[in-house]
C-alpha atoms as a PDB file:
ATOM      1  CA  UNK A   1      95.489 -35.263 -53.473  1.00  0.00           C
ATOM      2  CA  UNK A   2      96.319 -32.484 -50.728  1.00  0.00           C
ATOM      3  CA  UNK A   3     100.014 -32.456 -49.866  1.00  0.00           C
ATOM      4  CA  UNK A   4     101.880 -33.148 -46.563  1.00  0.00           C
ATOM      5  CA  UNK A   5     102.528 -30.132 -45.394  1.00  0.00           C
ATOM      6  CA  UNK A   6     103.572 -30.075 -41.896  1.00  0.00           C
ATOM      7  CA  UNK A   7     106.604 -31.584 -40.177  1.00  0.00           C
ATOM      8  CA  UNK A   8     105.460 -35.115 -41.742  1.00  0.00           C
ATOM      9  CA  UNK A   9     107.085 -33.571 -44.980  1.00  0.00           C
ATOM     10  CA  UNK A  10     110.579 -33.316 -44.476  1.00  0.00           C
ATOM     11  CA  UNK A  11     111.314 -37.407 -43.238  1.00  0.00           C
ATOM     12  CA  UNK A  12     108.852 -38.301 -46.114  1.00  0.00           C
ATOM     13  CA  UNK A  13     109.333 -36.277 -48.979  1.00  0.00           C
ATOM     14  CA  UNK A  14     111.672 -38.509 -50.741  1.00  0.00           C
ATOM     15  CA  UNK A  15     108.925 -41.138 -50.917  1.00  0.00           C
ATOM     16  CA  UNK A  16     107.512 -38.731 -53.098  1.00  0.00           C
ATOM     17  CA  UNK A  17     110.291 -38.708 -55.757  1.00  0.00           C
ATOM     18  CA  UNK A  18     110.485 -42.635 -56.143  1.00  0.00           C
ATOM     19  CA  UNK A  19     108.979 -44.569 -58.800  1.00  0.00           C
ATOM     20  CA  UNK A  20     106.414 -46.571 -57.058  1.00  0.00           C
ATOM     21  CA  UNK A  21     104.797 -42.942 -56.043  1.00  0.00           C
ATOM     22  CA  UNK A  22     104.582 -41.811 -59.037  1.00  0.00           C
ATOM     23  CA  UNK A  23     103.059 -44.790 -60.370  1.00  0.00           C
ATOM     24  CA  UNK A  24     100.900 -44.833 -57.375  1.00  0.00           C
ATOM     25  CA  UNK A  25      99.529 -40.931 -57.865  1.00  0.00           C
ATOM     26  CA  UNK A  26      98.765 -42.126 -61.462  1.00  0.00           C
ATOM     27  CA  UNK A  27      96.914 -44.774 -60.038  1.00  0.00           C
ATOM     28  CA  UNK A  28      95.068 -43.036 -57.400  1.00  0.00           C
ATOM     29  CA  UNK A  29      94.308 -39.907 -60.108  1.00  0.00           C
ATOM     30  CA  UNK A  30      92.624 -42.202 -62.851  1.00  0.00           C
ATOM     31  CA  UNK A  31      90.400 -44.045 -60.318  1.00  0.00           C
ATOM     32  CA  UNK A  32      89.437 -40.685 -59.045  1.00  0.00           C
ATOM     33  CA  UNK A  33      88.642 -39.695 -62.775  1.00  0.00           C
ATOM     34  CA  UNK A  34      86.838 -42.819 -63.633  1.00  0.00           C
ATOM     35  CA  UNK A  35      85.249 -44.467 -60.505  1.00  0.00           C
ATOM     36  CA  UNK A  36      83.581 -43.813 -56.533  1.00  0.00           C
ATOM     37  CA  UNK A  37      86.773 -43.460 -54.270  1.00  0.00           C
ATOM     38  CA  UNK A  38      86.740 -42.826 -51.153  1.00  0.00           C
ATOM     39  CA  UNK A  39      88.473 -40.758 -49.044  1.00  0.00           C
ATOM     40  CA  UNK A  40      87.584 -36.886 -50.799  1.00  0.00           C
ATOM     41  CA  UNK A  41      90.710 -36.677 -52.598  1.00  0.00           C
ATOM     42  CA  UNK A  42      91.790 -33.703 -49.869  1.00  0.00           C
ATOM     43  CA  UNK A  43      91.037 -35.865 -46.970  1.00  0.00           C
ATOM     44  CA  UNK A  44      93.947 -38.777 -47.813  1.00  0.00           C
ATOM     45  CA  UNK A  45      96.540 -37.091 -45.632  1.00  0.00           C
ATOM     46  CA  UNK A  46      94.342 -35.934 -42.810  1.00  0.00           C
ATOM     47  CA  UNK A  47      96.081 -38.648 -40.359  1.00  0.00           C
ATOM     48  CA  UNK A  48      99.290 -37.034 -40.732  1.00  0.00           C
ATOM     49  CA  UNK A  49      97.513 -33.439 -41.235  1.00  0.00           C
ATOM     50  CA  UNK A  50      95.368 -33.675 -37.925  1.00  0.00           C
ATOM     51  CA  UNK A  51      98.545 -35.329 -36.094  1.00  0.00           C
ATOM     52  CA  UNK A  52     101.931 -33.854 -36.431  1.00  0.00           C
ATOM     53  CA  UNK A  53     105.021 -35.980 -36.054  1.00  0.00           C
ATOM     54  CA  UNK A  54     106.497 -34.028 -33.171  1.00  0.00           C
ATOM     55  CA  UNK A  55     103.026 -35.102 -31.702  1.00  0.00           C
ATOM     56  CA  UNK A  56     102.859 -38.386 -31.926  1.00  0.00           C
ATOM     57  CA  UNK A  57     102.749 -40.648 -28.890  1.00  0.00           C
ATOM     58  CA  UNK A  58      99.820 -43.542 -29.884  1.00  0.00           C
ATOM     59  CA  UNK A  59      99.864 -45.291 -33.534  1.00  0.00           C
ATOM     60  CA  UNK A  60      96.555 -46.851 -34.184  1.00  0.00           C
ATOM     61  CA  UNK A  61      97.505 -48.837 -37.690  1.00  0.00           C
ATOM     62  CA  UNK A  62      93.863 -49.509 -39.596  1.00  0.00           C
ATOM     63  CA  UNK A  63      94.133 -51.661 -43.019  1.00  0.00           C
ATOM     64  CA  UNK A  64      92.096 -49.639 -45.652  1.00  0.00           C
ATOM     65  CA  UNK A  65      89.307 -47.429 -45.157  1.00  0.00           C
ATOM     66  CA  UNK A  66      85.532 -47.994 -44.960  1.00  0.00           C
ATOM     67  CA  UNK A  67      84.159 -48.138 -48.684  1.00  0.00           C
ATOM     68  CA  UNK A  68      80.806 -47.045 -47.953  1.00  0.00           C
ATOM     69  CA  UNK A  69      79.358 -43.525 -48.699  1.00  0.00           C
ATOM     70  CA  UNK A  70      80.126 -40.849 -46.192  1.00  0.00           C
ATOM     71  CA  UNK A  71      82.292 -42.809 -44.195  1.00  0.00           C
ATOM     72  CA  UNK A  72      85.758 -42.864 -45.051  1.00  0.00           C
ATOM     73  CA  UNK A  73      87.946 -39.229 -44.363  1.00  0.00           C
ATOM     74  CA  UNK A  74      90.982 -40.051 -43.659  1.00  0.00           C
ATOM     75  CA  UNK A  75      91.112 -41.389 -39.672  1.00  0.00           C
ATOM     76  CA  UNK A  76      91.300 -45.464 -39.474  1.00  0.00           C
ATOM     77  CA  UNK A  77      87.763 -46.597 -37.640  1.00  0.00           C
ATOM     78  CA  UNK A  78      87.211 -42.954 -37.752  1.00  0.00           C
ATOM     79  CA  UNK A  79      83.462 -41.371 -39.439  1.00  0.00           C
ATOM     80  CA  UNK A  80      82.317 -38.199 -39.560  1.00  0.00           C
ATOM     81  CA  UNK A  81      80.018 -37.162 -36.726  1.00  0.00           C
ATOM     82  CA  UNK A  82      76.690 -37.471 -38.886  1.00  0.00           C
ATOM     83  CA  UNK A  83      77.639 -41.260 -39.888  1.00  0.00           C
ATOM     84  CA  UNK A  84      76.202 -44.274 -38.421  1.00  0.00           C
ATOM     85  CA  UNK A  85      79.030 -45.554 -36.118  1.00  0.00           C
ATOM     86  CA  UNK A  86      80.685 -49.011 -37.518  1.00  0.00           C
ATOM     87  CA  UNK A  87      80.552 -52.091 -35.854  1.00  0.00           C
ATOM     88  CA  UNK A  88      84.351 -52.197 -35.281  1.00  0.00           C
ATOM     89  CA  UNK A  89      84.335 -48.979 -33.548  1.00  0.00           C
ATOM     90  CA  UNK A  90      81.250 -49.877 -31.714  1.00  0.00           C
ATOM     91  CA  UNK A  91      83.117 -53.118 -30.595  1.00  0.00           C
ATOM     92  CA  UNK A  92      86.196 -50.012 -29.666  1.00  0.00           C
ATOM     93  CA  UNK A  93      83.564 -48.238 -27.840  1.00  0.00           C
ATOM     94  CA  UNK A  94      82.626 -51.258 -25.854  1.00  0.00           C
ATOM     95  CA  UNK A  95      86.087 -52.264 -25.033  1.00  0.00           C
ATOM     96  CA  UNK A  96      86.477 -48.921 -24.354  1.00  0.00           C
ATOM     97  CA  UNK A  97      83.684 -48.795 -21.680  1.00  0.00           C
ATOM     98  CA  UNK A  98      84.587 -51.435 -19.749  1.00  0.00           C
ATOM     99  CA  UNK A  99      88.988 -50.280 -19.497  1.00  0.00           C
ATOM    100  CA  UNK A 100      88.121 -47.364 -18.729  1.00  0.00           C
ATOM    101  CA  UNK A 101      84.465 -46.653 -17.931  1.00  0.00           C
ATOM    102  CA  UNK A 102      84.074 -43.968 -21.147  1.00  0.00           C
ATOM    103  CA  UNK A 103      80.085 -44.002 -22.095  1.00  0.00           C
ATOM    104  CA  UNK A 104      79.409 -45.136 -25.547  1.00  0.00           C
ATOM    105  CA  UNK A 105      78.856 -42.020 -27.857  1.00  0.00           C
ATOM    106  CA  UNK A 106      76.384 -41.159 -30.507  1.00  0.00           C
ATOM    107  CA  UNK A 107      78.746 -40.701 -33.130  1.00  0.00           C
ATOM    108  CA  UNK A 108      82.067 -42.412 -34.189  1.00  0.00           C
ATOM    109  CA  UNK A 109      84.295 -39.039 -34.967  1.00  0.00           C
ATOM    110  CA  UNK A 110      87.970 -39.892 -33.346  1.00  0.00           C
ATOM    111  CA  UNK A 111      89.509 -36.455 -34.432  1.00  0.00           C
ATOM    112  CA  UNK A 112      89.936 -35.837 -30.470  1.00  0.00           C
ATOM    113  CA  UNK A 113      92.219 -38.518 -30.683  1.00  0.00           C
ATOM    114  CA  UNK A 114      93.894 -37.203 -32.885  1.00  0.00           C
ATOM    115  CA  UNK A 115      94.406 -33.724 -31.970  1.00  0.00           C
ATOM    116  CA  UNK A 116      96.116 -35.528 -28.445  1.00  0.00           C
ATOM    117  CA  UNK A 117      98.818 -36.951 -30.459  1.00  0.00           C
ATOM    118  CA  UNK A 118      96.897 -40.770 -31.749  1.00  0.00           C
ATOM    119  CA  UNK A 119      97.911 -41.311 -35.587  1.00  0.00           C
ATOM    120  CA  UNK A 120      95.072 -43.025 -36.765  1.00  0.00           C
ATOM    121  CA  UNK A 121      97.066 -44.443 -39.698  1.00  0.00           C
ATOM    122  CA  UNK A 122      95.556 -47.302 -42.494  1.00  0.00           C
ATOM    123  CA  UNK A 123      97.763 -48.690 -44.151  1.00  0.00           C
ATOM    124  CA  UNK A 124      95.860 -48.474 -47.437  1.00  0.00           C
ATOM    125  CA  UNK A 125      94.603 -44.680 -47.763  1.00  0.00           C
ATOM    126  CA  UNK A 126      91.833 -45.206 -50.318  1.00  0.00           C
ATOM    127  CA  UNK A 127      89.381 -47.653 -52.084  1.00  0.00           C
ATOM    128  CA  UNK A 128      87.118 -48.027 -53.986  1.00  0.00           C
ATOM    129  CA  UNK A 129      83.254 -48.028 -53.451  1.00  0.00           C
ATOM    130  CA  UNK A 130      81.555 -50.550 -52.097  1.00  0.00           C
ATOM    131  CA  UNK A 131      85.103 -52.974 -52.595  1.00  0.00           C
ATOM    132  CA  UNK A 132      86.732 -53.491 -49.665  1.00  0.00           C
ATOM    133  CA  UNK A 133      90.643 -53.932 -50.459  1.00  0.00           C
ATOM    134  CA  UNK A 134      90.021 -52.976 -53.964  1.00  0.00           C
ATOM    135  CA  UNK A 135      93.107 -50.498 -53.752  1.00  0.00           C
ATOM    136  CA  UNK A 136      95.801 -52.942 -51.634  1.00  0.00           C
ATOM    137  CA  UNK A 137      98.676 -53.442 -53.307  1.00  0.00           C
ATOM    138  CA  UNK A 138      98.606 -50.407 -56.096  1.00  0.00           C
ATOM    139  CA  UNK A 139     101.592 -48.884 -53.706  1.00  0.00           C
ATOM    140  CA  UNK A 140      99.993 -47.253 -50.678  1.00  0.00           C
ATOM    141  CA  UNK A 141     101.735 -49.749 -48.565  1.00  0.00           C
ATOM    142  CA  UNK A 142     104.867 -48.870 -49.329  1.00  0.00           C
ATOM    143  CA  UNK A 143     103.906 -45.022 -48.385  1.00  0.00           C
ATOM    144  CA  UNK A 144     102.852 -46.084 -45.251  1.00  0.00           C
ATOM    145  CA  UNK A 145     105.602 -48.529 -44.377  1.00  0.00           C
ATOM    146  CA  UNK A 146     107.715 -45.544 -45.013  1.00  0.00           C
ATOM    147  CA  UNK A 147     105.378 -43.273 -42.265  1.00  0.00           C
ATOM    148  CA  UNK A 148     106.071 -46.477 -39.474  1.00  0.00           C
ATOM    149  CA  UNK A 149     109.581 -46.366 -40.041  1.00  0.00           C
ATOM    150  CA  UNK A 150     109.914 -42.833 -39.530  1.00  0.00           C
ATOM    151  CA  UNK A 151     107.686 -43.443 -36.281  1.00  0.00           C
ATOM    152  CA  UNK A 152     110.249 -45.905 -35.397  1.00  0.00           C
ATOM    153  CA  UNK A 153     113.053 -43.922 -35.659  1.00  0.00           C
ATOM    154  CA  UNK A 154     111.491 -41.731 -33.144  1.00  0.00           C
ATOM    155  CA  UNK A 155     113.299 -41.947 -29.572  1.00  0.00           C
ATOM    156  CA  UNK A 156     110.810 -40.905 -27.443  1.00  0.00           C
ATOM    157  CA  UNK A 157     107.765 -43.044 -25.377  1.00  0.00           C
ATOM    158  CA  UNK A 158     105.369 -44.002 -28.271  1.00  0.00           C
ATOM    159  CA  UNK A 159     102.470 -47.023 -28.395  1.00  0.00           C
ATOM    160  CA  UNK A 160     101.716 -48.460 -31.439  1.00  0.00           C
ATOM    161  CA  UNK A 161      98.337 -50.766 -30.919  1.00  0.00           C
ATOM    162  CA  UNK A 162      97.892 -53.552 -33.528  1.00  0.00           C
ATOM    163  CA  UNK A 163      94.643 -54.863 -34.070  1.00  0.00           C
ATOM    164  CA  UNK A 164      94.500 -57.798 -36.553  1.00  0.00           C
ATOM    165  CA  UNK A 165      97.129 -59.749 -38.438  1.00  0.00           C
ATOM    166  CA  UNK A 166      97.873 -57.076 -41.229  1.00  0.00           C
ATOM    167  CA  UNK A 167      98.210 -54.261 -38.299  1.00  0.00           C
ATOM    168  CA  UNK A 168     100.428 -57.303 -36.828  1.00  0.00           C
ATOM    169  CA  UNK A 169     102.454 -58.038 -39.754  1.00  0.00           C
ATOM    170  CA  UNK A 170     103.902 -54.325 -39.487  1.00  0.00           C
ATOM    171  CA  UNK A 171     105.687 -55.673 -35.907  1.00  0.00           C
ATOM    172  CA  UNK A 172     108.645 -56.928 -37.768  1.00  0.00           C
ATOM    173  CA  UNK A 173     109.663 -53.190 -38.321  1.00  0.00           C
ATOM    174  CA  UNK A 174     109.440 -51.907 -34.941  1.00  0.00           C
ATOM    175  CA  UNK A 175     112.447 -51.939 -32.522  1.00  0.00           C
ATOM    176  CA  UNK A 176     112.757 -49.098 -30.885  1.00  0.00           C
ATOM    177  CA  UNK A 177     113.321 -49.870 -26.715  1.00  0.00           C
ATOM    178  CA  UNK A 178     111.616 -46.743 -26.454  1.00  0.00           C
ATOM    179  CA  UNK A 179     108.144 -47.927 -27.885  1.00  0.00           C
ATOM    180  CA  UNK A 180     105.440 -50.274 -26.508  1.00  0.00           C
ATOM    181  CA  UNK A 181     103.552 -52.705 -28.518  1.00  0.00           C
ATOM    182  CA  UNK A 182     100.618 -53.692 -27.876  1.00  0.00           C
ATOM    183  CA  UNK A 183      98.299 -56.599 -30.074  1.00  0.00           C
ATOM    184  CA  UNK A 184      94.978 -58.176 -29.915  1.00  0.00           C
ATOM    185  CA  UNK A 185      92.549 -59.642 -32.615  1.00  0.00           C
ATOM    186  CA  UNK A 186      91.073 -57.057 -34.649  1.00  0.00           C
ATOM    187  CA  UNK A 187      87.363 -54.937 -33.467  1.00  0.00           C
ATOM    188  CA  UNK A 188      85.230 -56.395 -35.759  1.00  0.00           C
ATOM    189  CA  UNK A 189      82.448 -58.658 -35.273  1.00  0.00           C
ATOM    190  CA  UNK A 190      84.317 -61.478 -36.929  1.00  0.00           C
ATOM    191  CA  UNK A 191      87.069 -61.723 -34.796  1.00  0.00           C
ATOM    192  CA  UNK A 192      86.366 -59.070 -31.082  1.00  0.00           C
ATOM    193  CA  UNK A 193      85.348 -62.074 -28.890  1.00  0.00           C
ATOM    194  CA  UNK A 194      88.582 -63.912 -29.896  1.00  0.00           C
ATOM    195  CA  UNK A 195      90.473 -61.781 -27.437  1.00  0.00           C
ATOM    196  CA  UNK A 196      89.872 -57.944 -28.116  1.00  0.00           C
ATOM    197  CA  UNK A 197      87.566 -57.766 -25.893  1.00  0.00           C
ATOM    198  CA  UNK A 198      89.710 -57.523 -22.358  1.00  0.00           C
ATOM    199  CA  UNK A 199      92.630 -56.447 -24.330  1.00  0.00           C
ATOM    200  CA  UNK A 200      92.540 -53.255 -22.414  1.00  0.00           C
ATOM    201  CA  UNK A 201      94.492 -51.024 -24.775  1.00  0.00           C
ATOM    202  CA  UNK A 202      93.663 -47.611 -23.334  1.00  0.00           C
ATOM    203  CA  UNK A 203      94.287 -48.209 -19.737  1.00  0.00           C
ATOM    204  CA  UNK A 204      97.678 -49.984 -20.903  1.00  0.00           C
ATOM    205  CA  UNK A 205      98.540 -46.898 -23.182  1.00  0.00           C
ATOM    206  CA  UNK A 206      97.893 -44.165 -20.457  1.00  0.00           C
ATOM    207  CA  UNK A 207      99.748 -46.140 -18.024  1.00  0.00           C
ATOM    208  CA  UNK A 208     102.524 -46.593 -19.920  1.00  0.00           C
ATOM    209  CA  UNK A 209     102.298 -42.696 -21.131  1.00  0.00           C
ATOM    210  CA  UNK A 210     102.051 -41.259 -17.323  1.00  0.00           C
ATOM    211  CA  UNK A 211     105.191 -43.442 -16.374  1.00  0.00           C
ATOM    212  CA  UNK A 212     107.157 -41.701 -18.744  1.00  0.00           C
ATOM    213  CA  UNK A 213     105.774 -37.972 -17.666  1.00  0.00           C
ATOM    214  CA  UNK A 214     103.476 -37.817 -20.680  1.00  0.00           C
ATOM    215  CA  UNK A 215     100.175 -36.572 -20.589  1.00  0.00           C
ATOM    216  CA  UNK A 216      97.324 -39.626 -20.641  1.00  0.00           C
ATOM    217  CA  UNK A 217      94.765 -39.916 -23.921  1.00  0.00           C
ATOM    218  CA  UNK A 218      91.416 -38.454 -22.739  1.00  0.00           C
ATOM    219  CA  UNK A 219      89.589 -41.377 -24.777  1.00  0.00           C
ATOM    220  CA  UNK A 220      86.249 -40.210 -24.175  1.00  0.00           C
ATOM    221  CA  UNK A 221      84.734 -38.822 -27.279  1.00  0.00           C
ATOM    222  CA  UNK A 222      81.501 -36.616 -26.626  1.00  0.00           C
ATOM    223  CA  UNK A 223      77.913 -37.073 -27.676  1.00  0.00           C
ATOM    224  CA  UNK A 224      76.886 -34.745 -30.463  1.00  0.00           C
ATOM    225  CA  UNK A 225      73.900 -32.630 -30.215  1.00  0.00           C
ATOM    226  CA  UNK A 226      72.651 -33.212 -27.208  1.00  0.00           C
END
C-alpha cells in the first residue's frame, strides 16, 4: 500500500501504530497475494493523496468501492476516464443537471473534484472482485472513522454530504457548528427516486461555501476526447 504522505500524515499516523492496523495491513497484504482486489494497491490513499487536509471543504463519504475490473482507484463513485460511467454516478450526473444545469459527461472521472478541495472518502478502501462488501469489517472502518474525526475537528466551513444509511450512520460523530450536513437516500437505482433526486446537494454546498467567503465547487466535469 502507498503511504500517506502529505499533511493527512501527521493527525493520522498513530492509527498506524495500533493493533487493529496492523492486523488490517496483514489482511489487506494476503488478499493482495492470494486474490483480485481492487483498488491497485498504490491507489488506496489517493482520496487523501489527491485532497490535502488543509484543503478540504466538501466530504463526499462512499461505502466501499466498485468491485468490478477497471473501476475502482481510490475516489468514492469515482472511475477512470476510459470506464463506463456507473449508474450511481449517472443518477449524480442527473441530479447534478437539473441543481445546477452541468451537462452529463462522457466519462465518470471526479479527480476535478478533488483537486477543489471534495474528499471523496469510502469508508471501506478495498474489496474484493466481483464481491461487493467482501472487505467490511476487516478494520478499514476504523481507519476511516479516524479520517472523519480529524475532519471534524477542523474549525473551518466544511460540508459533509451523506448519501445512504451507512454514509448516515457516520452523523453521530459530527458536531462541529462550523460544518453543514447535508443527507438524502443514496444515487443508486435502488433507492435515487426515494428522495435523491431534488436533494440539490451542489447548489446547497456552493451556497453555503460563498456565504462563508469560500470559493464555490466548479461541479462540471468535462467530456473526454471530444
Amino acid at each position: 500500500m502507498a503511504a500517506i504522505s502529505n499533511d493527512w500524515l501527521g493527525p493520522m499516523s498513530e492509527e498506524f501504530k495500533k493493533p487493529y492496523y496492523r492486523k488490517l495491513y496483514e489482511t489487506v497484504k494476503h488478499e493482495y497475494e492470494t486474490r483480485e482486489v481492487y483498488p491497485a494497491p498504490d491507489d488506496i490513499f489517493n482520496a487523501f493523496a489527491f485532497t490535502p487536509l488543509k484543503d478540504v471543504k466538501v466530504v463526499i463519504l462512499g461505502q466501499d468501492p466498485y468491485h468490478e475490473p477497471g473501476q475502482a482507484h481510490g475516489l468514492c463513485f469515482s472511475v477512470r476516464p476510459e470506464v463506463d460511467t456507473p449508474p450511481s454516478l449517472v443518477n449524480i450526473y442527473k441530479e447534478l443537471h437539473e441543481d445546477c444545469g452541468c451537462y452529463i459527461p462522457n466519462n465518470g472521472y471526479l479527480k476535478k473534484w478533488a483537486d477543489q478541495g471534495v474528499l471523496l472518502l469510502n469508508t471501506v478502501l478495498t474489496v474484493r472482485a466481483h464481491a461487493a462488501h467482501s472487505h467490511k469489517d476487516i478494520g478499514w472502518e476504523a481507519f476511516t472513522d479516524a479520517a472523519i474525526r480529524v475532519l471534524n475537528e477542523q474549525d473551518r466551513p466544511m460540508v459533509f454530504i451523506l448519501w445512504g444509511k451507512p454514509a448516515q450512520m457516520k452523523k453521530a460523530m459530527l458536531n462541529n457548528p462550523a460544518h453543514l450536513i447535508l443527507e438524502a437516500p443514496h444515487p443508486s437505482p435502488l433507492s435515487a427516486y426515494r428522495g435523491f433526486f431534488g436533494s440539490r446537494p451542489f447548489s446547497r454546498t456552493n451556497k453555503f461555501l460563498t456565504a462563508h467567503g469560500l470559493a464555490p465547487i466548479d461541479w462540471q466535469i468535462e467530456n473526454i476526447g471530444e
